[in-house]
N, C-alpha and C. Protein backbone atom coordinates (compact mmCIF):
# COMPACT_ATOMS: atom_id res chain seq x y z
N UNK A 1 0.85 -1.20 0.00
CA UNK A 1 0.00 0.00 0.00
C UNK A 1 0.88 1.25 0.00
N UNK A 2 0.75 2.30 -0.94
CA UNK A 2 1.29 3.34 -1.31
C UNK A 2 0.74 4.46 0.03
N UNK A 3 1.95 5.29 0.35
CA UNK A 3 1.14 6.16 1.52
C UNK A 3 -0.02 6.84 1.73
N UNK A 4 -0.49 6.97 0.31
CA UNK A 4 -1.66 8.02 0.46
C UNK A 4 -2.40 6.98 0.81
N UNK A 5 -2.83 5.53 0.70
CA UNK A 5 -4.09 4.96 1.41
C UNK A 5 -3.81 4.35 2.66
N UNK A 6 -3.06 4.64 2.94
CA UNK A 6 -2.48 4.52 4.54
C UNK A 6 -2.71 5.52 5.11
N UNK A 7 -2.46 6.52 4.78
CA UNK A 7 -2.86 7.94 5.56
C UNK A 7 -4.10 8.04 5.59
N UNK A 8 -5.01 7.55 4.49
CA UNK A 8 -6.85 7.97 4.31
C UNK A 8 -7.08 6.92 4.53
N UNK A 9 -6.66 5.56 5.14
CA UNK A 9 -7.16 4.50 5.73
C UNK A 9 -6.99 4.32 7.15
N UNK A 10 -5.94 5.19 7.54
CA UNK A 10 -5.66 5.39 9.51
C UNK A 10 -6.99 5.95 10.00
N UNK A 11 -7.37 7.32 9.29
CA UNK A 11 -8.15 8.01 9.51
C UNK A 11 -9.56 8.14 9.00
N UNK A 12 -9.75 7.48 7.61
CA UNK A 12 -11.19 7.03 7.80
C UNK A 12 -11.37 5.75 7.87
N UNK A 13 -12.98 5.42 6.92
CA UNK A 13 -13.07 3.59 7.39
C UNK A 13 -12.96 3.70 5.57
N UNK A 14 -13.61 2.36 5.10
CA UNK A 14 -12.87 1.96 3.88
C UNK A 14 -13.95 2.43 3.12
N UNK A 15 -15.30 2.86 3.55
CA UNK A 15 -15.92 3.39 2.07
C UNK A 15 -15.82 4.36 1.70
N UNK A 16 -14.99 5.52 2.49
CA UNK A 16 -14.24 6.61 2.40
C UNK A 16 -12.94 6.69 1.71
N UNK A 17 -12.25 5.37 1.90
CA UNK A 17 -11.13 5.28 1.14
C UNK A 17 -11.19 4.79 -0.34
N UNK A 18 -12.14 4.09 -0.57
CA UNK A 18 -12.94 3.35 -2.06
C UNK A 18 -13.20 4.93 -2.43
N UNK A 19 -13.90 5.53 -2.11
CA UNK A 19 -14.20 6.83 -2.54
C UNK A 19 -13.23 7.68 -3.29
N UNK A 20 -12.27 7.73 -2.41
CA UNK A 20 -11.10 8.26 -2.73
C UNK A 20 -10.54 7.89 -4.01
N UNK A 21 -10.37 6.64 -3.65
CA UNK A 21 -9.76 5.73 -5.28
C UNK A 21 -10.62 5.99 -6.29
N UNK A 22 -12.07 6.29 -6.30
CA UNK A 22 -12.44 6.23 -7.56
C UNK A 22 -13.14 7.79 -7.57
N UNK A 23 -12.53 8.63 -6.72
CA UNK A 23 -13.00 10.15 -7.16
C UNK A 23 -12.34 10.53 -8.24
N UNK A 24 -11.24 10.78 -9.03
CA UNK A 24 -11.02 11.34 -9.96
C UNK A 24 -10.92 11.15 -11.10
N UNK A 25 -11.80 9.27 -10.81
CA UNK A 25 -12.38 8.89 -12.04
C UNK A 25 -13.47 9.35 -12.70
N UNK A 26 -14.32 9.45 -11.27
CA UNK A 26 -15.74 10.29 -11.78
C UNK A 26 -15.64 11.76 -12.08
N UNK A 27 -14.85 12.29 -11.13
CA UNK A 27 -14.47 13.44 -11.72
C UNK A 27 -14.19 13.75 -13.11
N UNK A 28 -12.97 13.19 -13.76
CA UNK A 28 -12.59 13.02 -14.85
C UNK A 28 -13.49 12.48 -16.19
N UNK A 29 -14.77 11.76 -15.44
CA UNK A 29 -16.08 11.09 -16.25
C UNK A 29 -16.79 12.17 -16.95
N UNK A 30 -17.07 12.72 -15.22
CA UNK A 30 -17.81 13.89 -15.60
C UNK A 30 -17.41 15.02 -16.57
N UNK A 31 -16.24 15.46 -16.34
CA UNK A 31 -15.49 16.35 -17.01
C UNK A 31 -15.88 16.12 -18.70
N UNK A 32 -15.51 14.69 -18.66
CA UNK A 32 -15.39 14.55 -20.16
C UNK A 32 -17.16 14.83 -20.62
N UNK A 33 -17.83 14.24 -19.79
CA UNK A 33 -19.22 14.04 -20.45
C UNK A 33 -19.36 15.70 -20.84
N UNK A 34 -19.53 16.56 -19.50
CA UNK A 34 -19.78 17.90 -19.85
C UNK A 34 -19.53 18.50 -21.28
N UNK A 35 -18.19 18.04 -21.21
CA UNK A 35 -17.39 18.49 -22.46
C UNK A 35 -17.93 18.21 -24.18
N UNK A 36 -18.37 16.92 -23.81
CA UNK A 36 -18.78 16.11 -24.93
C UNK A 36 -19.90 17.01 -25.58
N UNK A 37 -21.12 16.94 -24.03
CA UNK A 37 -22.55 17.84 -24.53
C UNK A 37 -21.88 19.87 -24.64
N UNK A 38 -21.09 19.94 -24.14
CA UNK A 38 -20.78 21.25 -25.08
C UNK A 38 -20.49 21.53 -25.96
N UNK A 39 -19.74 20.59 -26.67
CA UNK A 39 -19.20 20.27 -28.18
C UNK A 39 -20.15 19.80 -29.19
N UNK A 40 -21.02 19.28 -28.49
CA UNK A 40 -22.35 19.20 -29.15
C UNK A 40 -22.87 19.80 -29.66
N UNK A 41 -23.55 20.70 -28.37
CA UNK A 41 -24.48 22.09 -28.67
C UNK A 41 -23.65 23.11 -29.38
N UNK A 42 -22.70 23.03 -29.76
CA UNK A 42 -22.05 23.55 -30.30
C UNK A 42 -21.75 23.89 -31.41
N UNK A 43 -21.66 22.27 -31.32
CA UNK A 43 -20.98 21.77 -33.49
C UNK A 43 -23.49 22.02 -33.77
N UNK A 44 -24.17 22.09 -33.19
CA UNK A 44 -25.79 22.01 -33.84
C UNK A 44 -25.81 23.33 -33.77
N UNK A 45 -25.35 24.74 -32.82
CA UNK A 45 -25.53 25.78 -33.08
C UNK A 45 -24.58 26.18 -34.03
N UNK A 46 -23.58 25.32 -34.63
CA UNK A 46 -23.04 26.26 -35.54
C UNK A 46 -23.50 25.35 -36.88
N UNK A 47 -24.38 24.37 -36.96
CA UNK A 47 -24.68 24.02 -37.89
C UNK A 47 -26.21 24.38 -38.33
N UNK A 48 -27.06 25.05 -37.41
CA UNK A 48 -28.36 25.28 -37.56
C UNK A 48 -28.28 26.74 -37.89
């Protein structure tokens, strides 16, 4: 185990630390999706 889940596993419990591991996936999910539907509305307002 790498320190950072040692440090967020001393101190919380583990569905806090699962969290952790997969926050900046969703983050990064989200990001993209946003992105996607802006590029969207985008490429239809510049095509309408």
């Amino acid at each position: 185990m790498d320190f950072f889940s040692i440090l967020i596993g001393r101190h919380t419990g583990p569905a806090l630390r699962y969290f952790a591991l997969f926050a900046p996936f969703l983050a990064a999910a989200a990001l993209a999706l946003s992105q996607r539907a802006f590029w969207e509305a985008a490429i239809l307002a510049l095509v309408s």
